[in-house]
N, C-alpha and C. Protein backbone atom coordinates (compact mmCIF):
# COMPACT_ATOMS: atom_id res chain seq x y z
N UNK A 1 0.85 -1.17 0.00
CA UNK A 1 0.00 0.00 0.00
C UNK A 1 0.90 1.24 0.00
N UNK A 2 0.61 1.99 -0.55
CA UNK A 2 1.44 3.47 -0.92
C UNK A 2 0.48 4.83 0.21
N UNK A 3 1.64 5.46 0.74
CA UNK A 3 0.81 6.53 1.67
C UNK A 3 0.63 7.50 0.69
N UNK A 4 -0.79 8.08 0.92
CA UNK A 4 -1.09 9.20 0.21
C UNK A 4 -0.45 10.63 0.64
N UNK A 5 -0.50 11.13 -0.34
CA UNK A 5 0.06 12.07 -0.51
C UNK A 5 -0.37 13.22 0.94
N UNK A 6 -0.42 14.51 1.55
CA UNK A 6 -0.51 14.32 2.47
C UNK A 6 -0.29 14.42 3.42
N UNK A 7 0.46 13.13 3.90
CA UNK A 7 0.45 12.34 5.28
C UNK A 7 2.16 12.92 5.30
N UNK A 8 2.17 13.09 6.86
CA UNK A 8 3.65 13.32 7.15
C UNK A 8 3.53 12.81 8.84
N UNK A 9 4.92 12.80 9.51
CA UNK A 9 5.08 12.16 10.64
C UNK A 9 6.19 12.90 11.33
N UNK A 10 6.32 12.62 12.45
CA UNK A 10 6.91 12.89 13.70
C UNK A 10 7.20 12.49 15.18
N UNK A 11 8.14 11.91 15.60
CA UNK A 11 7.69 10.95 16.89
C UNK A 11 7.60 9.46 17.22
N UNK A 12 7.79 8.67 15.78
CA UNK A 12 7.51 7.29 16.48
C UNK A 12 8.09 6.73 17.42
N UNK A 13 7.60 5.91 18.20
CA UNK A 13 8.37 4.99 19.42
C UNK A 13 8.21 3.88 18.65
N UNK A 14 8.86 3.26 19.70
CA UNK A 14 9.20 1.52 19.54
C UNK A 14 8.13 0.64 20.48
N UNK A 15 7.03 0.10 20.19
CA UNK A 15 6.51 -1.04 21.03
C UNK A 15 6.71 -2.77 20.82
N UNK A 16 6.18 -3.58 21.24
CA UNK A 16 5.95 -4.87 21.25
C UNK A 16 4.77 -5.04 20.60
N UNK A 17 4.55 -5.91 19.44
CA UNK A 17 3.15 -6.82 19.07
C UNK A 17 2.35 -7.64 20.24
N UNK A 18 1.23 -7.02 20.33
CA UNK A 18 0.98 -8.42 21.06
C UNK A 18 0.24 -9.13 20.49
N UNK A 19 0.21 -9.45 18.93
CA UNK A 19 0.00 -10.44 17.92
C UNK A 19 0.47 -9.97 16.77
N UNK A 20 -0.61 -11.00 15.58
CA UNK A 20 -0.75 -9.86 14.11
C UNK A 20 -1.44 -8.73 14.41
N UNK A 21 -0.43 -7.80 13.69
CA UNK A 21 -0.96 -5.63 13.23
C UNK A 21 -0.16 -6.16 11.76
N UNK A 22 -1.18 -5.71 10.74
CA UNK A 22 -1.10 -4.83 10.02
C UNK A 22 -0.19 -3.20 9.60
N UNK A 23 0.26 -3.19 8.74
CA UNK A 23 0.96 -1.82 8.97
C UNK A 23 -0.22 -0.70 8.77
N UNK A 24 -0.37 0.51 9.00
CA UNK A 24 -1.46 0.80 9.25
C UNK A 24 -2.66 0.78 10.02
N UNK A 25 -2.79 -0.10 10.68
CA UNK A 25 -3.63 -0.86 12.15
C UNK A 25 -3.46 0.22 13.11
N UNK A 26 -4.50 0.69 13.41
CA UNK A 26 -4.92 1.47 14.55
C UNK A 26 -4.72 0.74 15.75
N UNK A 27 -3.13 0.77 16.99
CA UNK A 27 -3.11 0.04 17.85
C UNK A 27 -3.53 0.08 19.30
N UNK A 28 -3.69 -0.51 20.59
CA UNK A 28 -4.18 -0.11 21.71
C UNK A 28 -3.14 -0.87 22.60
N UNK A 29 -3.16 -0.39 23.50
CA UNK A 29 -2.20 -0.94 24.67
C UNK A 29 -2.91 -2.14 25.31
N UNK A 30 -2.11 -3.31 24.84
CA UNK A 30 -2.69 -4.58 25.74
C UNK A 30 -1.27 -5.21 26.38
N UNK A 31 -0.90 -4.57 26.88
CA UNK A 31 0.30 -5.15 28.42
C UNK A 31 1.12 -3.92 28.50
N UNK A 32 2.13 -4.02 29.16
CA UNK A 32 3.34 -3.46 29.35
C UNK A 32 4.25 -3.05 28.56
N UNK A 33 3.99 -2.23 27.50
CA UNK A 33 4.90 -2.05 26.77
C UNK A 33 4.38 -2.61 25.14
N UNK A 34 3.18 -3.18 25.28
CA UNK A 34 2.78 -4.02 24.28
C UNK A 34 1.31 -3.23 23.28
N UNK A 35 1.14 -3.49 22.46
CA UNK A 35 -0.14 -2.87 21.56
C UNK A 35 -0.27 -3.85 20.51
N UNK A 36 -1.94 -4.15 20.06
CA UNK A 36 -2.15 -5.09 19.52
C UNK A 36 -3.41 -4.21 18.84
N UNK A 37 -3.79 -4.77 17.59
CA UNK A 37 -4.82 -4.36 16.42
C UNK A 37 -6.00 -3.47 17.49
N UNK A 38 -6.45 -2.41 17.40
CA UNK A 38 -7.40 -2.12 18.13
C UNK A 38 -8.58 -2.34 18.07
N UNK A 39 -9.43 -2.86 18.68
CA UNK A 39 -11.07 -3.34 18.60
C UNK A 39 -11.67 -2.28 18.64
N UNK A 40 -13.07 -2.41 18.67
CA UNK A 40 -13.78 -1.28 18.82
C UNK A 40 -13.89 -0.75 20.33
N UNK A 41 -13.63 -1.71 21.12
CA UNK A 41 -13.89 -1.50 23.03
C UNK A 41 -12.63 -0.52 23.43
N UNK A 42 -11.44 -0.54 22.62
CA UNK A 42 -10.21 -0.43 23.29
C UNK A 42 -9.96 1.37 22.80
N UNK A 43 -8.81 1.68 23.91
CA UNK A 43 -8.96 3.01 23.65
C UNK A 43 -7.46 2.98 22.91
N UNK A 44 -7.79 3.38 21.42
CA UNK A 44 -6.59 3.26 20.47
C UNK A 44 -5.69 4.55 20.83
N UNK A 45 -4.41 3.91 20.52
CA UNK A 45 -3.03 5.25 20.98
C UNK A 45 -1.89 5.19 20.23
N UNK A 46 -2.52 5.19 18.33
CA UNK A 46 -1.48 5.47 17.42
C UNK A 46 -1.32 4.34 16.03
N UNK A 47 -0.94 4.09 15.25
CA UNK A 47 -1.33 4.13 14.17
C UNK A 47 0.00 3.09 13.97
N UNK A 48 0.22 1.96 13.92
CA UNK A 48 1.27 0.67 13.59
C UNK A 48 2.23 1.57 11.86
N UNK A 49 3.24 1.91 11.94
CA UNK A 49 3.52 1.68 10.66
C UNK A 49 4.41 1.14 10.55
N UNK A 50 4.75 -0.25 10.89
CA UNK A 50 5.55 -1.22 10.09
C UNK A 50 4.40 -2.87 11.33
N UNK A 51 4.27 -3.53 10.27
CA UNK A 51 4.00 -4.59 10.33
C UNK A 51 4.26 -5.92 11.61
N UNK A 52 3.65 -6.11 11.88
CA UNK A 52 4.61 -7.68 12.95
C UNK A 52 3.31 -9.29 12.04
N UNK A 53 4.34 -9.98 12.57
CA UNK A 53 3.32 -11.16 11.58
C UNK A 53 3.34 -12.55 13.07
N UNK A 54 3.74 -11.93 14.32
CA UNK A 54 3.82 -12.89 15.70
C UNK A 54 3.93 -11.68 16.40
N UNK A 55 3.29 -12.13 17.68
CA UNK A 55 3.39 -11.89 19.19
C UNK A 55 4.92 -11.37 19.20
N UNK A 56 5.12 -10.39 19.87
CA UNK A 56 6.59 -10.24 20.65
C UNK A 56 7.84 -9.73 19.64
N UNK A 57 6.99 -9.30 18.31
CA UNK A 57 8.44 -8.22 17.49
C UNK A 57 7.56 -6.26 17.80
N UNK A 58 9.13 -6.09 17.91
CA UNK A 58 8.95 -4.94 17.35
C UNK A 58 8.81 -4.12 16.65
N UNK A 59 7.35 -3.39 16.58
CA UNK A 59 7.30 -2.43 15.64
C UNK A 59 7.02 -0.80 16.17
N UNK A 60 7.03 0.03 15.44
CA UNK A 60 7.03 1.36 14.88
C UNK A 60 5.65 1.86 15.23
N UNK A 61 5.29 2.56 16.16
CA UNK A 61 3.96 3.15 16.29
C UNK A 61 4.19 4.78 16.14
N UNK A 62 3.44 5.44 15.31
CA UNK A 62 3.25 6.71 15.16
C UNK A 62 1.70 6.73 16.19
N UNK A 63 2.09 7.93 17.51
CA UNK A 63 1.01 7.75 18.92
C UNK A 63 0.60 9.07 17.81
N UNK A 64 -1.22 8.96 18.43
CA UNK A 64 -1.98 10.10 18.11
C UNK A 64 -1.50 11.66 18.64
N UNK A 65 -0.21 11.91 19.26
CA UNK A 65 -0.24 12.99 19.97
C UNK A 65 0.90 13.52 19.25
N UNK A 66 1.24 12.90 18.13
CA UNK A 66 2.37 13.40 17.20
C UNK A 66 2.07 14.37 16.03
N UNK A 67 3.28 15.12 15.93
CA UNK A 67 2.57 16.16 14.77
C UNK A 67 2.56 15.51 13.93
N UNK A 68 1.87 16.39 12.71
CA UNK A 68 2.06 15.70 11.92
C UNK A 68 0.19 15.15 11.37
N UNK A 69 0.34 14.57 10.42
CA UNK A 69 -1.30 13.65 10.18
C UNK A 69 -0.97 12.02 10.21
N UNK A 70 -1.93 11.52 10.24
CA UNK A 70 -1.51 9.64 9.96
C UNK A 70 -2.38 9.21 8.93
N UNK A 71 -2.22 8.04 8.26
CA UNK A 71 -2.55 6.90 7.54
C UNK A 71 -3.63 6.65 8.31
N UNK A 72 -4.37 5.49 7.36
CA UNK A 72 -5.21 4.47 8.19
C UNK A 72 -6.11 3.57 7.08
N UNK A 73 -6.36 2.49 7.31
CA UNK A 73 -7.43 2.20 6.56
C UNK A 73 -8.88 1.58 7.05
N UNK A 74 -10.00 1.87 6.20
CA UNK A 74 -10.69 2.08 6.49
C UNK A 74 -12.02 0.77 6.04
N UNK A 75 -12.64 0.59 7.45
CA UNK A 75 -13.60 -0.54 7.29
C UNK A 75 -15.08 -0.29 6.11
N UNK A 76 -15.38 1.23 6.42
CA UNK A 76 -16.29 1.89 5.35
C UNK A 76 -15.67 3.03 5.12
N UNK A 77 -16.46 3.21 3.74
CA UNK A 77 -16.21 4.87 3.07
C UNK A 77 -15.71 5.96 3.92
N UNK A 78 -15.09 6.92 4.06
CA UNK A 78 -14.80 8.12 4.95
C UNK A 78 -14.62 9.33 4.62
N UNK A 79 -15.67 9.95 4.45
CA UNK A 79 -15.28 12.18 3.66
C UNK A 79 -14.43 12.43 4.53
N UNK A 80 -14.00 13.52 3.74
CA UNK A 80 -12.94 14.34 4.15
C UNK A 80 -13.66 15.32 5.11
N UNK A 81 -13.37 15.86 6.21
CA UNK A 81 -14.04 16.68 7.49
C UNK A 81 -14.69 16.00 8.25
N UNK A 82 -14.88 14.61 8.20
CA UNK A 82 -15.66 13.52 9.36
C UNK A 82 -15.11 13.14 10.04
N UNK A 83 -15.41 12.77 11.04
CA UNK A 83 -14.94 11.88 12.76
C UNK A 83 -14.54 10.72 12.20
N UNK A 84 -13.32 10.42 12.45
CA UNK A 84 -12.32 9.27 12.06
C UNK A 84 -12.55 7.94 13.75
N UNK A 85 -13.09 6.98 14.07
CA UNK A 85 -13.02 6.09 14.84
C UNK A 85 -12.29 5.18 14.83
N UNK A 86 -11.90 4.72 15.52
CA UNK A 86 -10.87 3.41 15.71
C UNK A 86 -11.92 2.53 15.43
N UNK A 87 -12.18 1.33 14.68
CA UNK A 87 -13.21 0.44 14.86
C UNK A 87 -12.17 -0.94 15.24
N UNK A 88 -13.17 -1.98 14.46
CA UNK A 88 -12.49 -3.36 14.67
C UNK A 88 -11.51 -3.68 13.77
N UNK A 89 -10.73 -4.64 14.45
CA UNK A 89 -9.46 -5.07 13.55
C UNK A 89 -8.60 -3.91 13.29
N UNK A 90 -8.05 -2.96 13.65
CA UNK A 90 -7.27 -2.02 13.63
C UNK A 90 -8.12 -1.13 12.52
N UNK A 91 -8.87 -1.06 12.33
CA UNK A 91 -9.36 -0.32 11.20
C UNK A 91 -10.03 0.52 11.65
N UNK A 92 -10.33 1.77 10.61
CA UNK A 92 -11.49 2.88 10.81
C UNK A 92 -12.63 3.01 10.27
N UNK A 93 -13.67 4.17 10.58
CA UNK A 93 -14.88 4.11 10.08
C UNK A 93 -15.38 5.46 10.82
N UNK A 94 -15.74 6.27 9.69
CA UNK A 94 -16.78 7.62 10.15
C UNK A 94 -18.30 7.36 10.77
N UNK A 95 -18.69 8.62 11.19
CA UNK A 95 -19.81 8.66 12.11
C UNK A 95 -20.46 10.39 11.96
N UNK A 96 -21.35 10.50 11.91
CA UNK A 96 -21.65 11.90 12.15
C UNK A 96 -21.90 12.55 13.83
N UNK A 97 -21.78 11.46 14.43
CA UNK A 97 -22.26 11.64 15.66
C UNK A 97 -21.62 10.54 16.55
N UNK A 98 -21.23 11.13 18.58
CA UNK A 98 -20.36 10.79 19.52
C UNK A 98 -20.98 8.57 19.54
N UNK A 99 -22.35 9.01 19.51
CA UNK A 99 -22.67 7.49 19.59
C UNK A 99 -22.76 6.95 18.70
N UNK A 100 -21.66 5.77 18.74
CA UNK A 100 -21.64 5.23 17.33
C UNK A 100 -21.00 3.92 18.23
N UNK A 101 -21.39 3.70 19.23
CA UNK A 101 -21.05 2.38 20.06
C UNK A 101 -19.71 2.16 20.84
N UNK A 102 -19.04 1.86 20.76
CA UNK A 102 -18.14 1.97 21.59
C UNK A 102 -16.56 2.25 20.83
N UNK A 103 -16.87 2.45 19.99
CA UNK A 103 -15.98 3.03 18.86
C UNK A 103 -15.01 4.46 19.37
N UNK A 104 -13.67 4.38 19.46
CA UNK A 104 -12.93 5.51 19.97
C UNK A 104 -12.85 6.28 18.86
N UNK A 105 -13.18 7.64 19.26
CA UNK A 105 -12.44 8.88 18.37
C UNK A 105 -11.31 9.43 18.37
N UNK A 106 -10.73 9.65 17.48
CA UNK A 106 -9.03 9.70 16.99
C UNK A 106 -8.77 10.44 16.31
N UNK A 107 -9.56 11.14 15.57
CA UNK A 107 -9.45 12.07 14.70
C UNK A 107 -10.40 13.02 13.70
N UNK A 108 -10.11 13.68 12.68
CA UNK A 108 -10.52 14.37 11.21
C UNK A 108 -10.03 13.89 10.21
N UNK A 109 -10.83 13.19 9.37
CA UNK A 109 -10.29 12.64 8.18
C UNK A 109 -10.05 14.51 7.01
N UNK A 110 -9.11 14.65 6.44
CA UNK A 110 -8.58 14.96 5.39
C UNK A 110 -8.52 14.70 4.05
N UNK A 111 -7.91 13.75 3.67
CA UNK A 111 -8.38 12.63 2.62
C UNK A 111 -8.94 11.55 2.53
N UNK A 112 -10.06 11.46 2.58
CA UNK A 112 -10.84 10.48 2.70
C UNK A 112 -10.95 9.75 1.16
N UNK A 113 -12.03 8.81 1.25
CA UNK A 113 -12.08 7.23 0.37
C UNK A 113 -13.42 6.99 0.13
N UNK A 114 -13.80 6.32 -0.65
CA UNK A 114 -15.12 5.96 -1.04
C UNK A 114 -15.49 4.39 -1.08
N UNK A 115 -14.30 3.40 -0.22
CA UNK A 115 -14.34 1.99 -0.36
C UNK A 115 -14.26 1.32 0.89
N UNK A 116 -14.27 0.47 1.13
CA UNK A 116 -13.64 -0.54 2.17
C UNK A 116 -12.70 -0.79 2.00
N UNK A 117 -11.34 -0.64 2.88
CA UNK A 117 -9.93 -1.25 2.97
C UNK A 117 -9.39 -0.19 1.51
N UNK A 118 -9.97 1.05 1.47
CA UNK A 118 -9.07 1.92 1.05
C UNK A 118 -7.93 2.64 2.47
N UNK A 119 -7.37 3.53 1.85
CA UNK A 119 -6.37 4.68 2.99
C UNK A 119 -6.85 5.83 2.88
N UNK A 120 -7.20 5.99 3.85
CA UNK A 120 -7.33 8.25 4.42
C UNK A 120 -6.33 8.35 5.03
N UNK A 121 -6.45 9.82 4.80
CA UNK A 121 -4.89 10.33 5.71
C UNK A 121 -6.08 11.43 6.65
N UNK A 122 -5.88 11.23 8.29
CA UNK A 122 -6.31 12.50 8.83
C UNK A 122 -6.02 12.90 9.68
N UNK A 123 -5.89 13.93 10.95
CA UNK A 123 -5.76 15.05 11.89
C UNK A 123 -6.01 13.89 12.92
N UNK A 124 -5.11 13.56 13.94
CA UNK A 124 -5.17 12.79 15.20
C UNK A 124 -5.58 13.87 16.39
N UNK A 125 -6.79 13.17 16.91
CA UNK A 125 -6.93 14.59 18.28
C UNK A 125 -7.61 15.26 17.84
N UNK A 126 -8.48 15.79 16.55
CA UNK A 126 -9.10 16.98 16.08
C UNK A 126 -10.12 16.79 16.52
N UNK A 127 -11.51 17.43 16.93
CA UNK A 127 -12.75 17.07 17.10
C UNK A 127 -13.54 17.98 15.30
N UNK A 128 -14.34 17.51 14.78
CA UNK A 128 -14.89 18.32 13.92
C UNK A 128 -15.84 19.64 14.88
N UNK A 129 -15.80 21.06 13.92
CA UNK A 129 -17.08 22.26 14.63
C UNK A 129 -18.35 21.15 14.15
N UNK A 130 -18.98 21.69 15.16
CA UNK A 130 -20.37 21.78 14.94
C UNK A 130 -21.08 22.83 14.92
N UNK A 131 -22.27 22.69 13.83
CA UNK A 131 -23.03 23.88 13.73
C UNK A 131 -24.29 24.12 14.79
């Protein structure tokens, strides 16, 4: 997958897999030092960009609190100016609104997609105005 155009970074740390992530996978802290694909329950804290394919390698997390915008891909369609959620399987999915189940908010999509398991690039931390 190729990052869109865009997207820039700042900040990554180093964590532990605590399984398969995806590069791109929206991750959450499950142990000590560890982050694994984020579900929809979990409160996601940054964006996998390099891959693990087992438990216990290290990879590359760009955390939401970095300048900069992130990657992501996406479970449904996503406009550009919508609420970006962490959903299941490390993936995302827009919402017009806070209840949308237990789904964490993470961001403003920017470049958004019109597919499933396309890439947006958007604003980590942004809340959209409301009118």
């Amino acid at each position: 997958m190729t990052v869109k155009s865009g997207w820039q970074e700042a900040g990554r740390i180093s964590l532990i897999s605590g399984g398969t992530i995806e590069q791109y996978d929206q991750v959450a802290v499950s142990g000590n030092g560890v982050v694994s694909a984020a579900g929809s329950g979990g409160a996601a804290i940054g964006v996998a960009m390099t891959a693990a394919t087992a438990t216990g390698l290290s990879i590359d997390v760009l955390p939401y609190n970095a300048a900069g915008t992130a990657p992501a891909v996406t479970a449904a369609s996503v406009t550009a100016g919508a609420p970006v959620y962490a959903f299941t399987s490390g993936l995302v999915k827009a919402t017009t609104t806070a209840a949308s189940g237990t789904a964490c908010r993470i961001g403003v999509c920017v470049v958004g997609s019109t597919s499933t398991g396309d890439q947006i690039v958007f604003v980590p931390g942004l809340s959209p105005a409301t009118t």
